[in-house]
Protein backbone atom coordinates (compact mmCIF):
# COMPACT_ATOMS: atom_id res chain seq x y z
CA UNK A 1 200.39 3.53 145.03
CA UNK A 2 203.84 1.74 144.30
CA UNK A 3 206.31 3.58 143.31
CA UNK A 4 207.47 2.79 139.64
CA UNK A 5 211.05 2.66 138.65
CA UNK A 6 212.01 3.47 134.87
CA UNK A 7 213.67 1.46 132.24
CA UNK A 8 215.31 1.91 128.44
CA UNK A 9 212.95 1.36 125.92
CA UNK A 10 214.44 -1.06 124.00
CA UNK A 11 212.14 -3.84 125.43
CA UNK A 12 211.21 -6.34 122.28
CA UNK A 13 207.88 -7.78 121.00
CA UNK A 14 204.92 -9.31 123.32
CA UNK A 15 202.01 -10.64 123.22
CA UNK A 16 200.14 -11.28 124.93
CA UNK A 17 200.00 -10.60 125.70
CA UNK A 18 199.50 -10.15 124.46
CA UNK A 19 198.85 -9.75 122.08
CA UNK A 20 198.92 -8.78 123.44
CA UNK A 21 198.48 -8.88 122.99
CA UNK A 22 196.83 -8.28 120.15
CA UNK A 23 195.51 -7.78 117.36
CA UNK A 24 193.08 -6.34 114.77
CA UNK A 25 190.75 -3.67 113.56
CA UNK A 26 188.66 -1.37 116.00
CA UNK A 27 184.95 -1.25 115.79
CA UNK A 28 182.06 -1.82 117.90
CA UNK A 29 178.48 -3.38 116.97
CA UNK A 30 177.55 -4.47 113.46
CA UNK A 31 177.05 -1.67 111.40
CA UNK A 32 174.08 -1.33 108.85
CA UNK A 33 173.49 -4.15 105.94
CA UNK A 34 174.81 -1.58 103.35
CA UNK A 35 177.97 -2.60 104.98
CA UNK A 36 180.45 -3.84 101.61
CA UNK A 37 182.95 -6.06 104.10
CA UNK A 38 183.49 -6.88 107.89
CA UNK A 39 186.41 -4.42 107.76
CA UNK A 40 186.17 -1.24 105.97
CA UNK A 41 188.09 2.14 106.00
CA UNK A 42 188.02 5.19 106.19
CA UNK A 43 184.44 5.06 107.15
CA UNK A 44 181.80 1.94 108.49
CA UNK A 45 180.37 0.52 105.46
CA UNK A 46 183.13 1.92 103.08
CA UNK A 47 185.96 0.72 100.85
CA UNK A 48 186.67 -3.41 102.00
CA UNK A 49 190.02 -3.48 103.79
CA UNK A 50 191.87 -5.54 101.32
CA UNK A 51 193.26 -9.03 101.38
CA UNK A 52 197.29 -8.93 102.32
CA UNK A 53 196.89 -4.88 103.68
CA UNK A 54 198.78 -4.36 106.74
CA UNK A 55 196.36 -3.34 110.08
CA UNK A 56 198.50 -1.62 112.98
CA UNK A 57 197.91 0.36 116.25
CA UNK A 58 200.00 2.10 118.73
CA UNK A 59 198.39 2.76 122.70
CA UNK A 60 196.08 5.28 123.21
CA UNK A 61 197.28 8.03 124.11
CA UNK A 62 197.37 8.62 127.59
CA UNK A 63 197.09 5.07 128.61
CA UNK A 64 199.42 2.01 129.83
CA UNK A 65 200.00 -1.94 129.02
CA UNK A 66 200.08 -3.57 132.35
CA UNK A 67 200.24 -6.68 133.29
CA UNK A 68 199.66 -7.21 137.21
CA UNK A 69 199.47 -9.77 139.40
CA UNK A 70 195.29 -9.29 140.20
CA UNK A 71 192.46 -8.18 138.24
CA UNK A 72 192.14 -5.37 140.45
CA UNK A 73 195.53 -4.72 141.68
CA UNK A 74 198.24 -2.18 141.06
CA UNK A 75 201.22 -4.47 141.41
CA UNK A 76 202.98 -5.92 138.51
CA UNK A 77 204.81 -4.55 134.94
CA UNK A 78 203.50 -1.21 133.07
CA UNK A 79 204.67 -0.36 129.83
CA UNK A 80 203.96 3.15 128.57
CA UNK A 81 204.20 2.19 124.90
CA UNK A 82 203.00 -0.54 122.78
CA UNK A 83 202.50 -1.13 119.49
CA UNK A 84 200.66 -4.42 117.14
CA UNK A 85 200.82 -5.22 113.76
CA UNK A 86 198.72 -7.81 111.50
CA UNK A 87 197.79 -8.97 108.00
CA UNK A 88 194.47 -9.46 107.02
CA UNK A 89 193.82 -13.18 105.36
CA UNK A 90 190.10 -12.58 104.98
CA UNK A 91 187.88 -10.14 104.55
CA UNK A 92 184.38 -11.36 103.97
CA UNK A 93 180.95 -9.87 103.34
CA UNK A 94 179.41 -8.21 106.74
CA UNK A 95 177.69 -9.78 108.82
CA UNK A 96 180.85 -12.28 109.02
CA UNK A 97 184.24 -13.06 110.06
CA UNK A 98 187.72 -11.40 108.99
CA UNK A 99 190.97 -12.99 109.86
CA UNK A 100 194.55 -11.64 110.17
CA UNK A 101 197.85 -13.01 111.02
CA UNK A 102 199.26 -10.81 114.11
CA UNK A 103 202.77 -10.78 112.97
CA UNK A 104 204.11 -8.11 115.80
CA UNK A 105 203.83 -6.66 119.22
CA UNK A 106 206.39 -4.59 120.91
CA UNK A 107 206.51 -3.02 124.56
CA UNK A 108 208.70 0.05 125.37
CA UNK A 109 209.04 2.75 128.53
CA UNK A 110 208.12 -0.35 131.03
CA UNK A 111 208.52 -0.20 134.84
CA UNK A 112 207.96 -2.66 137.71
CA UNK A 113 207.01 -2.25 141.32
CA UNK A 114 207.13 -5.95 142.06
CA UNK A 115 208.90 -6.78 145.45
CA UNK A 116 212.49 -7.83 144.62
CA UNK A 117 212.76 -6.30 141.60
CA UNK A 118 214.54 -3.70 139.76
CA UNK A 119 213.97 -2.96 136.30
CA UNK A 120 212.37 -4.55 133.57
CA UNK A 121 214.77 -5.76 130.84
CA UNK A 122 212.57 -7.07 128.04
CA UNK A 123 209.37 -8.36 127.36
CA UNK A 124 208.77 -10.84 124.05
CA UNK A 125 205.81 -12.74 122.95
CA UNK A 126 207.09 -15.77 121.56
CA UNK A 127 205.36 -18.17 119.08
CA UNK A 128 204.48 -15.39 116.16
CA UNK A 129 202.17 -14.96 114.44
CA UNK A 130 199.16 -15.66 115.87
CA UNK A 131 195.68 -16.41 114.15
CA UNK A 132 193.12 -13.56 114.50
CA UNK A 133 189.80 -12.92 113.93
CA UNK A 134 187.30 -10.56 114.01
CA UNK A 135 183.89 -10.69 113.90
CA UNK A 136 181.00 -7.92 112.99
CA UNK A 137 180.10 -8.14 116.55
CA UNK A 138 183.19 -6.46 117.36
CA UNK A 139 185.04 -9.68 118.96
CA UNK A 140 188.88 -9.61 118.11
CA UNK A 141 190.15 -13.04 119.20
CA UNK A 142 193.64 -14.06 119.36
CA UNK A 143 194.05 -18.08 119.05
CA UNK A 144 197.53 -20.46 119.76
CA UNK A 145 198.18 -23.78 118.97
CA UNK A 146 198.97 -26.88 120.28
CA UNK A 147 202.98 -26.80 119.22
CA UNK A 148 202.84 -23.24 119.19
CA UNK A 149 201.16 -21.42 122.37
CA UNK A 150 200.06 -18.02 123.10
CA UNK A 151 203.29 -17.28 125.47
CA UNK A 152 205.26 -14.35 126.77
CA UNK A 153 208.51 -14.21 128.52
CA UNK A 154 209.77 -11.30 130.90
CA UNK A 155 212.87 -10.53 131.95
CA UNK A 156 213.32 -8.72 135.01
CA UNK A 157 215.58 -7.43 137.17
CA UNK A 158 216.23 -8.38 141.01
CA UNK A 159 217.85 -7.61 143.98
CA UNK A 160 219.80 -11.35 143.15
CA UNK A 161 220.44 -10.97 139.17
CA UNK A 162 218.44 -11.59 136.70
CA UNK A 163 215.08 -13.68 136.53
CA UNK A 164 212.94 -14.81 133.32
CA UNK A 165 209.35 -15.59 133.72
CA UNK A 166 207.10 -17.45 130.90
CA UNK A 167 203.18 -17.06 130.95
CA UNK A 168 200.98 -18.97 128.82
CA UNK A 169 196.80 -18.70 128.79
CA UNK A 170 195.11 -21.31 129.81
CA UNK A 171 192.88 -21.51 127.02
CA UNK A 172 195.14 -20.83 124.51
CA UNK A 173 193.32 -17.35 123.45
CA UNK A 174 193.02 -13.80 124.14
CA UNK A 175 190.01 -12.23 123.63
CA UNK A 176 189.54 -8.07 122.88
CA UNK A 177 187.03 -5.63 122.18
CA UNK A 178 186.73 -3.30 118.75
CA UNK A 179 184.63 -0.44 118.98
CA UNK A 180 184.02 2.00 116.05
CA UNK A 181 183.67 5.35 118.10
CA UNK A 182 187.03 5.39 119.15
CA UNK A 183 188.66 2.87 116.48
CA UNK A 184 190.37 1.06 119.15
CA UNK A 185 190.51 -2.82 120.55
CA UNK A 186 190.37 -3.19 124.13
CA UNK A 187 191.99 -5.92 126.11
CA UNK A 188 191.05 -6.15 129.25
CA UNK A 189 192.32 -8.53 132.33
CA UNK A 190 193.26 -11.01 130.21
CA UNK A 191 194.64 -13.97 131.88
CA UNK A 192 197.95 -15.65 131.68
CA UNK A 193 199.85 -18.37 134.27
CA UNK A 194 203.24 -18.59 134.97
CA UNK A 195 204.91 -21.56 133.35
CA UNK A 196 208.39 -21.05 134.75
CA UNK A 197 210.18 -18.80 136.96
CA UNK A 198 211.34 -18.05 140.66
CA UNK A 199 208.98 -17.05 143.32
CA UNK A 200 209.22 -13.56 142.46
CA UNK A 201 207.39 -14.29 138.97
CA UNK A 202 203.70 -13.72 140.47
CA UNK A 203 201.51 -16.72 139.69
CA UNK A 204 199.02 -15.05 137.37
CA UNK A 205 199.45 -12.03 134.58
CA UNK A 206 196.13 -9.73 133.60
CA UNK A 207 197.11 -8.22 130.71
CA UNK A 208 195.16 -4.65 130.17
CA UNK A 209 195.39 -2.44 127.40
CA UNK A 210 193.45 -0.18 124.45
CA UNK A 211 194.76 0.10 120.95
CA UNK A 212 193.43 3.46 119.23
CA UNK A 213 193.45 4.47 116.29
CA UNK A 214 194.11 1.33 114.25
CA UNK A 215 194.52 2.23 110.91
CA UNK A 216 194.98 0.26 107.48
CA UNK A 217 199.17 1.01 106.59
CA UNK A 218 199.04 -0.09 103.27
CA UNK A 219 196.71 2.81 102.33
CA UNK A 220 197.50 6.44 101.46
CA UNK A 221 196.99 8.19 104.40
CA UNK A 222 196.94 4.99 106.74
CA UNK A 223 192.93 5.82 107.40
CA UNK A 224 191.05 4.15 110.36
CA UNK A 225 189.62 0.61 110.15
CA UNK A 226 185.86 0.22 110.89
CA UNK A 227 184.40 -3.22 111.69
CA UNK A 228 180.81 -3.79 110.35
């Protein structure tokens, strides 16, 4: 296993990887008819998350965001903290489709073992917000557009300064997983490309990483979001 070297924590917003990241309520498979929205909190089928409330999730605890250079590898960035944040736009009858703007997404505590480097100095998703949605099925997807990609630009540093590498998707989206035993959204190997950057940027970024509990902030007592 690489050996990781440590960095500050004052790393700013991603995305997806990012959003990557990411970004909305946890939950898994549609919940029962009686079900009053697509999101609900504090339990499935309860109170309909409202229009304009905040959603927002830190890691789960325990886990990292990493973003390596295979789907299987070990090689790459790994942040020990990471947090999203989103507004919900619609919140329609279950079975249906909620949608949020993900307005946020930081990573903090990150390392890197890539050869060359030394340190990561930030990592920012660019482009915010995003368009969201979430379905009762328990896909979270995370869509760019034409003007304004999905895109995320680290900064790392190396043996000969300073380097910046830029990752787009190819398909513009990220795609997650919500599931209501845990109340956490899963991203997992989610592809992104370099767009720029020396030959010590690695061609291709899989961006990993589980959001638990996400909870509805504008709500006494921030309770847990349920997808239905």
């Amino acid at each position: 296993m690489p050996r990781y070297r440590r960095i500050g924590a004052g790393l700013a917003a991603l995305a997806l990887l990012t959003g990557v990241v990411g970004a909305a309520p946890a939950v898994a498979a549609p919940s029962s008819s009686l079900a009053s929205a697509v999101l609900t909190y504090p339990t499935p089928a309860g109170t309909a998350v409202a229009v304009n409330d905040v959603i927002q999730a830190n890691l789960k605890t325990g886990t990292n965001a990493t973003f390596y250079s295979s789907a299987t590898g070990t090689t790459g960035v790994r942040c020990a903290a990471s947090s999203f944040s989103a507004t919900v736009l619609s919140n329609p009858p279950a079975p249906g489709t909620a949608t949020e703007s993900l307005t946020g997404q930081s990573f903090t505590s990150c390392t890197t073992n890539v050869f060359g480097t030394t340190g990561v100095q930030s990592v920012t998703v660019n482009n915010l917000p995003y368009a969201t949605s979430v379905t009762s099925g328990g896909v979270v997807t995370i869509s760019g557009t034409a003007t304004a990609p999905i895109q995320s630009t680290v900064v790392l540093n190396s043996l000969l300064g300073t380097i910046t590498c830029v990752y787009r998707t190819g398909t513009n989206t990220l795609t997650g997983t919500a599931a209501n035993a845990t109340n956490s959204i899963t991203f997992t190997n989610q592809v992104l490309t370099k767009s720029s950057g020396p030959s010590l940027c690695f061609g291709t970024a899989y961006f990993t990483a589980t959001y638990s509990p996400v909870r509805d902030t504008s709500r006494t007592g921030t309770p847990a979001v349920y997808v239905n």
